[in-house]
N, C-alpha and C. Protein backbone atom coordinates (compact mmCIF):
# COMPACT_ATOMS: atom_id res chain seq x y z
N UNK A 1 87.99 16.86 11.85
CA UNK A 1 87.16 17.81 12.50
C UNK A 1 86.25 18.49 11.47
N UNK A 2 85.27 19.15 11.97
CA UNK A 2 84.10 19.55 11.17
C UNK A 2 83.32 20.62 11.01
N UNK A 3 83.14 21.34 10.90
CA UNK A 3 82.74 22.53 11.09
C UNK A 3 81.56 23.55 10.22
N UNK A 4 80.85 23.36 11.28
CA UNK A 4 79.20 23.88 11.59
C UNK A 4 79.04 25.46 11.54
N UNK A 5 77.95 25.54 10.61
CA UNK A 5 77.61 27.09 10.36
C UNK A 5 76.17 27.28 11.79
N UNK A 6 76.22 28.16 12.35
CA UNK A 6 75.54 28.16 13.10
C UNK A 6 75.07 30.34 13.22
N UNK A 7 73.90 30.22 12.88
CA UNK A 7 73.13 31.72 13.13
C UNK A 7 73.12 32.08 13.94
N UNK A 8 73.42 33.17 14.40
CA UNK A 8 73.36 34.03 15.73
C UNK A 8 72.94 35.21 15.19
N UNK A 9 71.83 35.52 15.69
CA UNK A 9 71.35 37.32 15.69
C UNK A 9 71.77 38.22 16.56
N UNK A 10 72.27 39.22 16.32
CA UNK A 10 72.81 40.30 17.13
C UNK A 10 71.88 41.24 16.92
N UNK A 11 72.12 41.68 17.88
CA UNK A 11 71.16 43.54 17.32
C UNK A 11 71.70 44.76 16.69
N UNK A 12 73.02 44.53 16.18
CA UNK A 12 73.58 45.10 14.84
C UNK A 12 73.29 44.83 13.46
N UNK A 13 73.52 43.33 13.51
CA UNK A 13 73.51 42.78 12.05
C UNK A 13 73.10 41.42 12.61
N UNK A 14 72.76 40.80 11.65
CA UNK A 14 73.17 39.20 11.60
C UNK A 14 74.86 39.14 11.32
N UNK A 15 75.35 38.17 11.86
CA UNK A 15 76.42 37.73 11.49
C UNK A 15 76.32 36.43 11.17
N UNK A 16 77.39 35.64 10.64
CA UNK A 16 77.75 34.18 10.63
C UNK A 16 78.61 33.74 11.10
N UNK A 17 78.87 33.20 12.25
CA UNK A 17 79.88 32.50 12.89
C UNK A 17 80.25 31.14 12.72
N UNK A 18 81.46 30.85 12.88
CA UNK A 18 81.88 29.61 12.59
C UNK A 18 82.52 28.96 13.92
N UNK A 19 82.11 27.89 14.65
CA UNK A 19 82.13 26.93 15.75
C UNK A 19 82.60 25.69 15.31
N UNK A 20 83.72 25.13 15.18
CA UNK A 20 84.25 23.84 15.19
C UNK A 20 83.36 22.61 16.21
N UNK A 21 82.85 21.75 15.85
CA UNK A 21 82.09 20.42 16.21
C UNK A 21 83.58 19.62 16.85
N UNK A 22 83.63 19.31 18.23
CA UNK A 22 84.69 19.03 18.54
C UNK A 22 84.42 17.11 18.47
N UNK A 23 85.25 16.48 18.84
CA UNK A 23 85.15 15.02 18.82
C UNK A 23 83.87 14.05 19.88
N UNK A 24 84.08 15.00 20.81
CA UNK A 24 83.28 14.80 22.26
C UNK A 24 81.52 15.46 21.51
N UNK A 25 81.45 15.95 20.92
CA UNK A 25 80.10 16.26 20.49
C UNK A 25 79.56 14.64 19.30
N UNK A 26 80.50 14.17 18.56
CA UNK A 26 80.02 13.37 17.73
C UNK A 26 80.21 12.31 18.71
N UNK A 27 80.76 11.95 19.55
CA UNK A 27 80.56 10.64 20.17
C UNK A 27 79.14 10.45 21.11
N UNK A 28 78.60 12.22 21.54
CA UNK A 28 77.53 12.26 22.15
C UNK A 28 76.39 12.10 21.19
N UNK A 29 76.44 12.39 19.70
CA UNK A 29 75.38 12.43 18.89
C UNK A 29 75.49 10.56 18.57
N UNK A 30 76.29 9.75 18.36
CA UNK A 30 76.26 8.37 18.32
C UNK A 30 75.71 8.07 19.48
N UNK A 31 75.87 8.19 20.50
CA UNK A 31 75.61 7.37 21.55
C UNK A 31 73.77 7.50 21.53
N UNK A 32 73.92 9.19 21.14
CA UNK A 32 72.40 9.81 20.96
C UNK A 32 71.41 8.71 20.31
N UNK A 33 71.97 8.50 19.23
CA UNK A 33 71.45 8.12 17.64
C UNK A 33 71.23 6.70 18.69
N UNK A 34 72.33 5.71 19.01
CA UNK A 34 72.35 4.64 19.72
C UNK A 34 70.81 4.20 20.41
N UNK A 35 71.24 5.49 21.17
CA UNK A 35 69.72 5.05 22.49
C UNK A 35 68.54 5.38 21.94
N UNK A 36 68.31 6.13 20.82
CA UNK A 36 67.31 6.44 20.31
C UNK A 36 66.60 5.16 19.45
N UNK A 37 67.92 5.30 18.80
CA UNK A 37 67.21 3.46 18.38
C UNK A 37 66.67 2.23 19.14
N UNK A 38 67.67 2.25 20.44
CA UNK A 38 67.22 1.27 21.02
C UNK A 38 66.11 1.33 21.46
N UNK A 39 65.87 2.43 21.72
CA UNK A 39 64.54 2.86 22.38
C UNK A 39 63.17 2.69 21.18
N UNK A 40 63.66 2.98 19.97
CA UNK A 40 62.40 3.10 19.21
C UNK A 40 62.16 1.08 18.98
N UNK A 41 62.96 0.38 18.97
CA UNK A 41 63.35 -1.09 18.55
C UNK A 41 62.30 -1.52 20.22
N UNK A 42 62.74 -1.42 21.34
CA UNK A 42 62.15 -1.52 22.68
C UNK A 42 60.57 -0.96 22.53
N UNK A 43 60.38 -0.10 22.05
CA UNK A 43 58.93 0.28 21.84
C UNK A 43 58.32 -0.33 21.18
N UNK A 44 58.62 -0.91 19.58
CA UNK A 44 58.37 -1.79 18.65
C UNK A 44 57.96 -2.75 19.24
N UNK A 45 59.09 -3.54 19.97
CA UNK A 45 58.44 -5.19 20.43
C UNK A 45 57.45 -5.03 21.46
N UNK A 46 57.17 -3.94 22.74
CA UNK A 46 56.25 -4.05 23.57
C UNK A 46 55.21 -3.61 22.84
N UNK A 47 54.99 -2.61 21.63
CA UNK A 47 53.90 -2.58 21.31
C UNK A 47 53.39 -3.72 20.65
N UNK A 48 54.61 -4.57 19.62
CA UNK A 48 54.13 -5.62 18.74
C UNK A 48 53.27 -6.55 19.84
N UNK A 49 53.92 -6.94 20.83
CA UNK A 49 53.60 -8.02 22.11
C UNK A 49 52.28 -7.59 22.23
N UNK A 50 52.02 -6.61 22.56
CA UNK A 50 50.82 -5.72 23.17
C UNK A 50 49.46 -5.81 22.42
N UNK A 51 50.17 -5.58 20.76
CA UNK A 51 48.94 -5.89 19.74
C UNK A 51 48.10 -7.29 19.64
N UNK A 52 49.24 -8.36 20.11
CA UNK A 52 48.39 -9.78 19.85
C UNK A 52 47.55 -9.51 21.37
N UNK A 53 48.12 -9.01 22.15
CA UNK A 53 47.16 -9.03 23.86
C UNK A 53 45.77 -8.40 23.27
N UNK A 54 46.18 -7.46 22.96
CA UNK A 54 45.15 -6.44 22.98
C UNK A 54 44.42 -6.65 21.22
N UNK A 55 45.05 -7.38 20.24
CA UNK A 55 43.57 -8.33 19.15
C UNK A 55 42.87 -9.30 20.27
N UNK A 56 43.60 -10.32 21.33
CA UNK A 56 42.93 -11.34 21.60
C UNK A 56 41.86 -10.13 22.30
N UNK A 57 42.11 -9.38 23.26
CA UNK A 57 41.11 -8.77 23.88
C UNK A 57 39.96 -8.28 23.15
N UNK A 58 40.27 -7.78 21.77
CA UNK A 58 39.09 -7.36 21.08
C UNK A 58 38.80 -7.90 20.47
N UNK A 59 39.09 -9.14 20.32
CA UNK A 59 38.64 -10.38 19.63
C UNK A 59 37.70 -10.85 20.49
N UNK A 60 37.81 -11.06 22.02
CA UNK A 60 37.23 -11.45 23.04
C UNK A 60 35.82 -10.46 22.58
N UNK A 61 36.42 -9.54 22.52
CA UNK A 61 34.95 -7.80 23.09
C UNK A 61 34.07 -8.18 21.68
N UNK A 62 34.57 -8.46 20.67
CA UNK A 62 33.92 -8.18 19.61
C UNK A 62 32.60 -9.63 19.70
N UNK A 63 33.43 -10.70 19.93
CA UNK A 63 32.47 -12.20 20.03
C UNK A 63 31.25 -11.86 21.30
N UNK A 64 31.79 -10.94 22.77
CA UNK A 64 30.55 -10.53 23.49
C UNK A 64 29.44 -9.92 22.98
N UNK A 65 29.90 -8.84 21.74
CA UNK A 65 28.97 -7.85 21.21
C UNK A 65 28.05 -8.70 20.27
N UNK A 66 28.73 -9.60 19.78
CA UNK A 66 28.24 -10.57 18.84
C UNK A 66 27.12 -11.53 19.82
N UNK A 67 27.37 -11.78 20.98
CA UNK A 67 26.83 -13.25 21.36
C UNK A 67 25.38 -11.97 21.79
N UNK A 68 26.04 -11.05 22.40
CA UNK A 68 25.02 -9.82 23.24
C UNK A 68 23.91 -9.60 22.24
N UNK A 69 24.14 -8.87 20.96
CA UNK A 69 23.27 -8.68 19.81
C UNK A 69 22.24 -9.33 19.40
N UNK A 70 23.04 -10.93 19.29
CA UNK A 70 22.02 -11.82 19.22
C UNK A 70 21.15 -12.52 19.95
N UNK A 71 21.23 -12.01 21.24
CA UNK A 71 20.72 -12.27 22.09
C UNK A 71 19.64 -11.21 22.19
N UNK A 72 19.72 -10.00 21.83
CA UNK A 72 18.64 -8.98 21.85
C UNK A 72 17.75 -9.51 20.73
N UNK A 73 18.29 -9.93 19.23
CA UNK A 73 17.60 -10.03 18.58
C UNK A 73 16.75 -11.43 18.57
N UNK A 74 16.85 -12.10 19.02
CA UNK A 74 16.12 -13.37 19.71
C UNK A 74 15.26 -12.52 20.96
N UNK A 75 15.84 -11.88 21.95
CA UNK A 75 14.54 -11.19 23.13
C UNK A 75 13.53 -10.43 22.02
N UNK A 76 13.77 -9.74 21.25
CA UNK A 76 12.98 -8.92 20.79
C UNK A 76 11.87 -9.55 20.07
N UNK A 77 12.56 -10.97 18.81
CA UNK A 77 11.73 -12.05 18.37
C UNK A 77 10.98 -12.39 19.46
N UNK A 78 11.03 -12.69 20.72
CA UNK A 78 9.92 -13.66 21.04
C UNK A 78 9.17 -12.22 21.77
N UNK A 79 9.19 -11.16 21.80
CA UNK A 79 8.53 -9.83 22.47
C UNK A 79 7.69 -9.59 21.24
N UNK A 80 8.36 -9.69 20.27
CA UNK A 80 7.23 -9.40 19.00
C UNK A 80 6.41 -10.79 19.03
N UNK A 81 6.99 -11.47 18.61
CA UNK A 81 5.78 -12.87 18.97
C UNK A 81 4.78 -12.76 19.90
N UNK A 82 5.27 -12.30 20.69
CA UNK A 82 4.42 -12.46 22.10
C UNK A 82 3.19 -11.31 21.65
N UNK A 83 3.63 -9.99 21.26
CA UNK A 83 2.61 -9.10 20.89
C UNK A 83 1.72 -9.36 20.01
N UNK A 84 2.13 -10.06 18.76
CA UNK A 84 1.37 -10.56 18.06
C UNK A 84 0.39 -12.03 18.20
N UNK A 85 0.65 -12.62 19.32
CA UNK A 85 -0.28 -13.10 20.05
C UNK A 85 -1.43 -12.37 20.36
N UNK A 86 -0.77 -11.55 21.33
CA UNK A 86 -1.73 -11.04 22.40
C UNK A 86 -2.68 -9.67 21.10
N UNK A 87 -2.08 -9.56 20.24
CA UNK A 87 -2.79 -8.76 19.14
C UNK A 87 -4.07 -9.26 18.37
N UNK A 88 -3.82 -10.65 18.06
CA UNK A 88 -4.34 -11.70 17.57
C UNK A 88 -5.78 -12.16 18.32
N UNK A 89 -5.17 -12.13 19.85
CA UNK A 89 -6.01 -12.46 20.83
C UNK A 89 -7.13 -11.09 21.25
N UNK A 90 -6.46 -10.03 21.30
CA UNK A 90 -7.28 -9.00 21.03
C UNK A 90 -8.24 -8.69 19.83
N UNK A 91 -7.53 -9.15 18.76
CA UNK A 91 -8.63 -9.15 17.02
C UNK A 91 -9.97 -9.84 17.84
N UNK A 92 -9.54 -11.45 18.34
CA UNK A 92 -10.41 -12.49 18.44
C UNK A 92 -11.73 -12.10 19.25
N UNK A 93 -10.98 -11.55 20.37
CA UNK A 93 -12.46 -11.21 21.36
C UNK A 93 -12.89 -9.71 20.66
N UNK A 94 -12.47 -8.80 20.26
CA UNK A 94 -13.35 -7.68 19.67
C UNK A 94 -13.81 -7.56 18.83
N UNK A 95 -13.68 -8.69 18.19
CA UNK A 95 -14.93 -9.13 17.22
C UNK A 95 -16.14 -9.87 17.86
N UNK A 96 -15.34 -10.53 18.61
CA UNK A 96 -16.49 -11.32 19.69
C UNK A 96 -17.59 -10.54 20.11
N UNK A 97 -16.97 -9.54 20.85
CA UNK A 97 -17.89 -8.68 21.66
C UNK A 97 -18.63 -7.91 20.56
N UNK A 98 -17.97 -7.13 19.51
CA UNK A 98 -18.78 -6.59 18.93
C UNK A 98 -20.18 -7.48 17.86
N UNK A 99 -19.60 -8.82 17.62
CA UNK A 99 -20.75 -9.33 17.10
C UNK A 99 -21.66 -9.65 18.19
N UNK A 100 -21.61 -9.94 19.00
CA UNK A 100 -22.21 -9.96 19.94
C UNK A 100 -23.09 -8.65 20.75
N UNK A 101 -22.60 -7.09 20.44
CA UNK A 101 -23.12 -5.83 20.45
C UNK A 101 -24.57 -5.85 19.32
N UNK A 102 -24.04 -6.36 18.36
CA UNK A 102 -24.71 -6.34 17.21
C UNK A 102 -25.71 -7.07 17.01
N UNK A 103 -25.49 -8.18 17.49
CA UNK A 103 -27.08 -9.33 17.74
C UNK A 103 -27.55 -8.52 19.17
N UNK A 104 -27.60 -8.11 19.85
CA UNK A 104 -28.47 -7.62 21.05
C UNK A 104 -28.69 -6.09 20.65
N UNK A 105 -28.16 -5.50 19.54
CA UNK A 105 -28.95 -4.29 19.06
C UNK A 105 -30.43 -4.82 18.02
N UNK A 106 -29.53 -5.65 17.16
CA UNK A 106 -31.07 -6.63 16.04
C UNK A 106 -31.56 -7.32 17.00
N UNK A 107 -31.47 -7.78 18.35
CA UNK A 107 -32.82 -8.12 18.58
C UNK A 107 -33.45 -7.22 19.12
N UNK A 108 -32.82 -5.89 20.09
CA UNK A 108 -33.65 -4.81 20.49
C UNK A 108 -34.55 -4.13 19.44
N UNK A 109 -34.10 -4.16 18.29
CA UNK A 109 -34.95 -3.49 17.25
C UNK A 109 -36.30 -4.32 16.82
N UNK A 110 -35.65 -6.03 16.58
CA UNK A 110 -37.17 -6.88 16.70
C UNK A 110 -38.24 -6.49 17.74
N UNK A 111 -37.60 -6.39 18.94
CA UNK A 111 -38.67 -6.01 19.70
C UNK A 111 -39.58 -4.71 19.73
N UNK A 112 -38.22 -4.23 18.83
CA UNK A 112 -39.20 -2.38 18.71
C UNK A 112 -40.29 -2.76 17.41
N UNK A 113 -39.70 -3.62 16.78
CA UNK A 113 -40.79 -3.47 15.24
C UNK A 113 -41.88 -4.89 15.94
N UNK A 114 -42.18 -5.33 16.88
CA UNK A 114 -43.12 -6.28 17.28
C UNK A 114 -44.03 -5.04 18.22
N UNK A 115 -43.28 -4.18 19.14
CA UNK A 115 -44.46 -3.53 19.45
C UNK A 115 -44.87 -2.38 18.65
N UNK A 116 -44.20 -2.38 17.90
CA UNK A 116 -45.13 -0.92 16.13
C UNK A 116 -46.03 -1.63 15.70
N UNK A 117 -45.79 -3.33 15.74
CA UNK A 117 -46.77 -3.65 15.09
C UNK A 117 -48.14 -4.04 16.06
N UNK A 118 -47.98 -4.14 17.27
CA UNK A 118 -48.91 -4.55 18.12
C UNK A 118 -50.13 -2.75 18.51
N UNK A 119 -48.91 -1.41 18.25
CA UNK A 119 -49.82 -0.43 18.56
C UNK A 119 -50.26 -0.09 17.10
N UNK A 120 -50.13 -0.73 15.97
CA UNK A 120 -51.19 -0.24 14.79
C UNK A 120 -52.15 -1.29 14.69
N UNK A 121 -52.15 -2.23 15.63
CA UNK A 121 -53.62 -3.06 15.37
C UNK A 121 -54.44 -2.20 16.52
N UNK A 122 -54.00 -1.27 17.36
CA UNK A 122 -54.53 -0.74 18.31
C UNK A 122 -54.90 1.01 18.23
N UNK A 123 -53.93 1.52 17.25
CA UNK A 123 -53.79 2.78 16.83
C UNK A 123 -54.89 3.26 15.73
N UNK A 124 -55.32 4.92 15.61
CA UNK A 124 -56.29 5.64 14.90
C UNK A 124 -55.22 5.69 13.45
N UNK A 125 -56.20 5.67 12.32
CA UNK A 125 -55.74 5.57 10.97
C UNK A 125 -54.31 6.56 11.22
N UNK A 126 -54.33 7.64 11.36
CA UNK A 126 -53.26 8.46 11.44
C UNK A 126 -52.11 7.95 12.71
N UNK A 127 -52.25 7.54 13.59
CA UNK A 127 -50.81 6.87 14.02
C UNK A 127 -50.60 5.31 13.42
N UNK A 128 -51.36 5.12 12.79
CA UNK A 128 -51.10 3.84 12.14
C UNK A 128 -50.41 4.18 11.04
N UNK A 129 -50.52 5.43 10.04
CA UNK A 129 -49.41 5.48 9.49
C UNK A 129 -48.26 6.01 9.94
N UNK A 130 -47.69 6.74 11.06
CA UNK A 130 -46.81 7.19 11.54
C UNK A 130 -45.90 5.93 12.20
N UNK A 131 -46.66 4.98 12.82
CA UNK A 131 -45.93 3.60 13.28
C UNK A 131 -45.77 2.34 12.34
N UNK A 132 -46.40 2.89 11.34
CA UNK A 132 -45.75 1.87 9.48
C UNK A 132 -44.84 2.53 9.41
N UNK A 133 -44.66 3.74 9.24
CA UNK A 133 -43.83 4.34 8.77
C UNK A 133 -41.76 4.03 10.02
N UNK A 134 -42.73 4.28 11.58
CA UNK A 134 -41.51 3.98 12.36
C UNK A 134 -41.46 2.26 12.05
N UNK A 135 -42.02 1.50 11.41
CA UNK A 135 -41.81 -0.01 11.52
C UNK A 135 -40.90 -0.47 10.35
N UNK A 136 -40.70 0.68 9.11
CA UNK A 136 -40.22 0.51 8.20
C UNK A 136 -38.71 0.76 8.40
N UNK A 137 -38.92 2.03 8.95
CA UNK A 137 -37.43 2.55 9.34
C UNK A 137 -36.50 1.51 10.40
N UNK A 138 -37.42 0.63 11.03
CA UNK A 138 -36.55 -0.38 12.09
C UNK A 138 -35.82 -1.48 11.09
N UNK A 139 -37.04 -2.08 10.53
CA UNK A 139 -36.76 -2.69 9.42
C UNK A 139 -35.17 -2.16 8.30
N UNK A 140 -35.46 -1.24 7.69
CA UNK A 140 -34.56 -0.93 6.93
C UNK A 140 -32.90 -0.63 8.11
N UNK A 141 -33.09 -0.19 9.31
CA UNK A 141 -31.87 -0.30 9.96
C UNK A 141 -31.26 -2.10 10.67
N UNK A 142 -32.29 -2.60 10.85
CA UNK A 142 -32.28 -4.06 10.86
C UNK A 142 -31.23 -4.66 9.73
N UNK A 143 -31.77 -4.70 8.42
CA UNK A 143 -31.00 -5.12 7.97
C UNK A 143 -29.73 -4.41 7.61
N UNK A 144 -29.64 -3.41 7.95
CA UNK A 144 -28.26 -2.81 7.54
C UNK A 144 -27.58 -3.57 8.81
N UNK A 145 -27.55 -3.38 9.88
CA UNK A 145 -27.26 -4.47 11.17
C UNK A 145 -27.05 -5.92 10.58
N UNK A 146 -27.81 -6.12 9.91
CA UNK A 146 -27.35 -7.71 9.08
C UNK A 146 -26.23 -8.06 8.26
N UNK A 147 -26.69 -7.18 7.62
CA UNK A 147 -25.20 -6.64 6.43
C UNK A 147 -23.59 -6.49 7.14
N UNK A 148 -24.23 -5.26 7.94
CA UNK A 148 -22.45 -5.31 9.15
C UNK A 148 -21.97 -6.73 9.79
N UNK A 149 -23.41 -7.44 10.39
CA UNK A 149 -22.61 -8.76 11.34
C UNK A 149 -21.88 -9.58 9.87
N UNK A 150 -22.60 -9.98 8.61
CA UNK A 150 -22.14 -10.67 8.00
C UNK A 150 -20.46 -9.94 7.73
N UNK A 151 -20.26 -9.00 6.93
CA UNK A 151 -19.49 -8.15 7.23
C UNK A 151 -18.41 -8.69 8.31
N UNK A 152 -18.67 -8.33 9.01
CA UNK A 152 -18.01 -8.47 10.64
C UNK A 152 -17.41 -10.31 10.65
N UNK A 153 -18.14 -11.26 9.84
CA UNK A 153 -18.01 -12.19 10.22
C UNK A 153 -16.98 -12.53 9.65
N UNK A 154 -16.63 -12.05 8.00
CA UNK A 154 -15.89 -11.94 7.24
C UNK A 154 -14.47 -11.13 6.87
N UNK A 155 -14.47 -10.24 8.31
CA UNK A 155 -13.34 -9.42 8.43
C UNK A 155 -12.23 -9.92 9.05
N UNK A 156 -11.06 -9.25 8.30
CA UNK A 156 -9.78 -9.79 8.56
C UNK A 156 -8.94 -8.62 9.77
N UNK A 157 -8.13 -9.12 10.00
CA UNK A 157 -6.85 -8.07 10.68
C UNK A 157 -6.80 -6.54 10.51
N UNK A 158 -6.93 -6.74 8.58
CA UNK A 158 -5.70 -5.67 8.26
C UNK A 158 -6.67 -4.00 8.30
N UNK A 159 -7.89 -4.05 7.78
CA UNK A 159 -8.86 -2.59 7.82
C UNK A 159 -9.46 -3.39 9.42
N UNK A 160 -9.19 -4.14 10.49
CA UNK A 160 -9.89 -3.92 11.59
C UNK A 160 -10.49 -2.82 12.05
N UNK A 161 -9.39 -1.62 12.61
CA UNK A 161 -9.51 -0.67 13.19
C UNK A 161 -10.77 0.09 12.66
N UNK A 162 -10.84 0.40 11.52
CA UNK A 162 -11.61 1.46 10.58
C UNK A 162 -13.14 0.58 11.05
N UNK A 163 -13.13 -0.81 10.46
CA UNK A 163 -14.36 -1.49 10.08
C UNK A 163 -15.17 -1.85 11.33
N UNK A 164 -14.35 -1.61 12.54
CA UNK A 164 -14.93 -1.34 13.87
C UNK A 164 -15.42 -0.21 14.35
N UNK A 165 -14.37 0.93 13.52
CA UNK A 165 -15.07 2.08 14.17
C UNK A 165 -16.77 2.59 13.25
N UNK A 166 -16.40 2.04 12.08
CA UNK A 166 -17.94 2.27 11.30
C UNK A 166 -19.26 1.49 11.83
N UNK A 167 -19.17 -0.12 12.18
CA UNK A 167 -19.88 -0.90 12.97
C UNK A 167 -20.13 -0.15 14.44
N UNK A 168 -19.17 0.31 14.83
CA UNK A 168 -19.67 0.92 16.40
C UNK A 168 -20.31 1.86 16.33
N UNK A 169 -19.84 2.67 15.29
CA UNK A 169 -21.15 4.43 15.05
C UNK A 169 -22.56 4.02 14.22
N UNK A 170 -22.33 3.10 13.31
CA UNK A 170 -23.88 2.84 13.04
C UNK A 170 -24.20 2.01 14.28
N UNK A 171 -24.11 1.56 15.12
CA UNK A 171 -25.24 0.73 16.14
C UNK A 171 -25.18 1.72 17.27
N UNK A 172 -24.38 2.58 17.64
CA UNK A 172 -24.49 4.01 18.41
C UNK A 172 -25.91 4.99 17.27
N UNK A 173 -25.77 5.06 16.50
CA UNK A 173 -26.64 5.79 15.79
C UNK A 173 -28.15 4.97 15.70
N UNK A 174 -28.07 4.05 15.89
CA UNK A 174 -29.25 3.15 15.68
C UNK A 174 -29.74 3.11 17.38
N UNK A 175 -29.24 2.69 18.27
CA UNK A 175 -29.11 2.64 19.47
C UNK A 175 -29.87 4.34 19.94
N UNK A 176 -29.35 5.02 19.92
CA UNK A 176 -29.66 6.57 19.99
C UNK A 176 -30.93 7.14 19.36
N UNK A 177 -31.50 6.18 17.92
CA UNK A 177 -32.72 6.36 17.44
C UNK A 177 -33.73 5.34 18.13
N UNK A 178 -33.46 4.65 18.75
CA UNK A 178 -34.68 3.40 19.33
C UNK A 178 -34.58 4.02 20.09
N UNK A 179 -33.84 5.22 21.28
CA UNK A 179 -34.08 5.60 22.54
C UNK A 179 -35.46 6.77 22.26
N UNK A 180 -35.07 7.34 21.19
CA UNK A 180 -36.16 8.23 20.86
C UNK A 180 -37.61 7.76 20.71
């Protein structure tokens, strides 16, 4: 037999009492100890069992995320492809059009410097120099118009944006002076 110190507080003092552990208590703490084990041993194997279920399952989940991923990154490849087509195809015609802006501004201006020259075979000494003078200025924007198409003919991708917007404001600015 065995015998257990066990605390009890009173509201005098503490004391220490002494309680004998009878036989019927240690056969309940074995049996205790017993089922506890069995129980932790029973938990062990359904979880061990459980772990290969549940790797194959995330073995499964992980190869979806895998097949899924690469499957975005292939949609996205041919979405970028595709844009850079249609980017490509956009470079192609807005150059088109704008060289094409650009020869029907130089020839509007030929026609302005053919009739400057038709009203100074017709004009008094003094608007004859005022329409040399507007025949020069067509001239000198003419060839700047020349300069841009060559320019233009020779442009790539990468300064597009910019080298369009400078070509569009000089033939807006030129355009805006022949209206005058």
């Amino acid at each position: 037999m065995r015998i257990g110190i066990l605390i009890v507080p009173s509201e005098e003092n503490c004391q220490l009492r002494h309680i004998p552990q009878t036989v019927k208590h240690q056969t309940e703490m074995k049996k205790l100890t017993r089922y506890g084990s069995a129980l932790v041993l029973a938990v062990a194997l359904t979880l061990s069992a459980c772990s290969q279920e549940a790797k194959d399952k995330t073995n499964d989940a992980v190869e979806q995320v895998g097949d899924d991923l690469q499957s975005g990154v292939d949609e996205t490849k041919t979405e970028l492809n595709a844009a850079a087509d249609d980017l490509k195809g956009n470079f192609d015609q807005e150059k088109a059009e704008l060289t094409m802006e650009v020869n029907n501004t130089i020839a509007t201006i030929d026609q302005k410097i053919d009739e400057a020259d038709a009203k100074v075979k017709t004009a008094t000494a003094e608007e004859k120099a005022r329409w040399e003078k507007r025949k020069q200025e067509l001239i000198k924007e003419r060839e700047e118009l020349n300069k841009s198409l060559q320019s233009l003919k020779a442009e790539s991708k990468e300064d597009w944006s910019e080298f369009k917007m400078n070509i569009k404001n000089s033939v807006q600015k030129i355009k805006s002076d022949l209206k005058d």
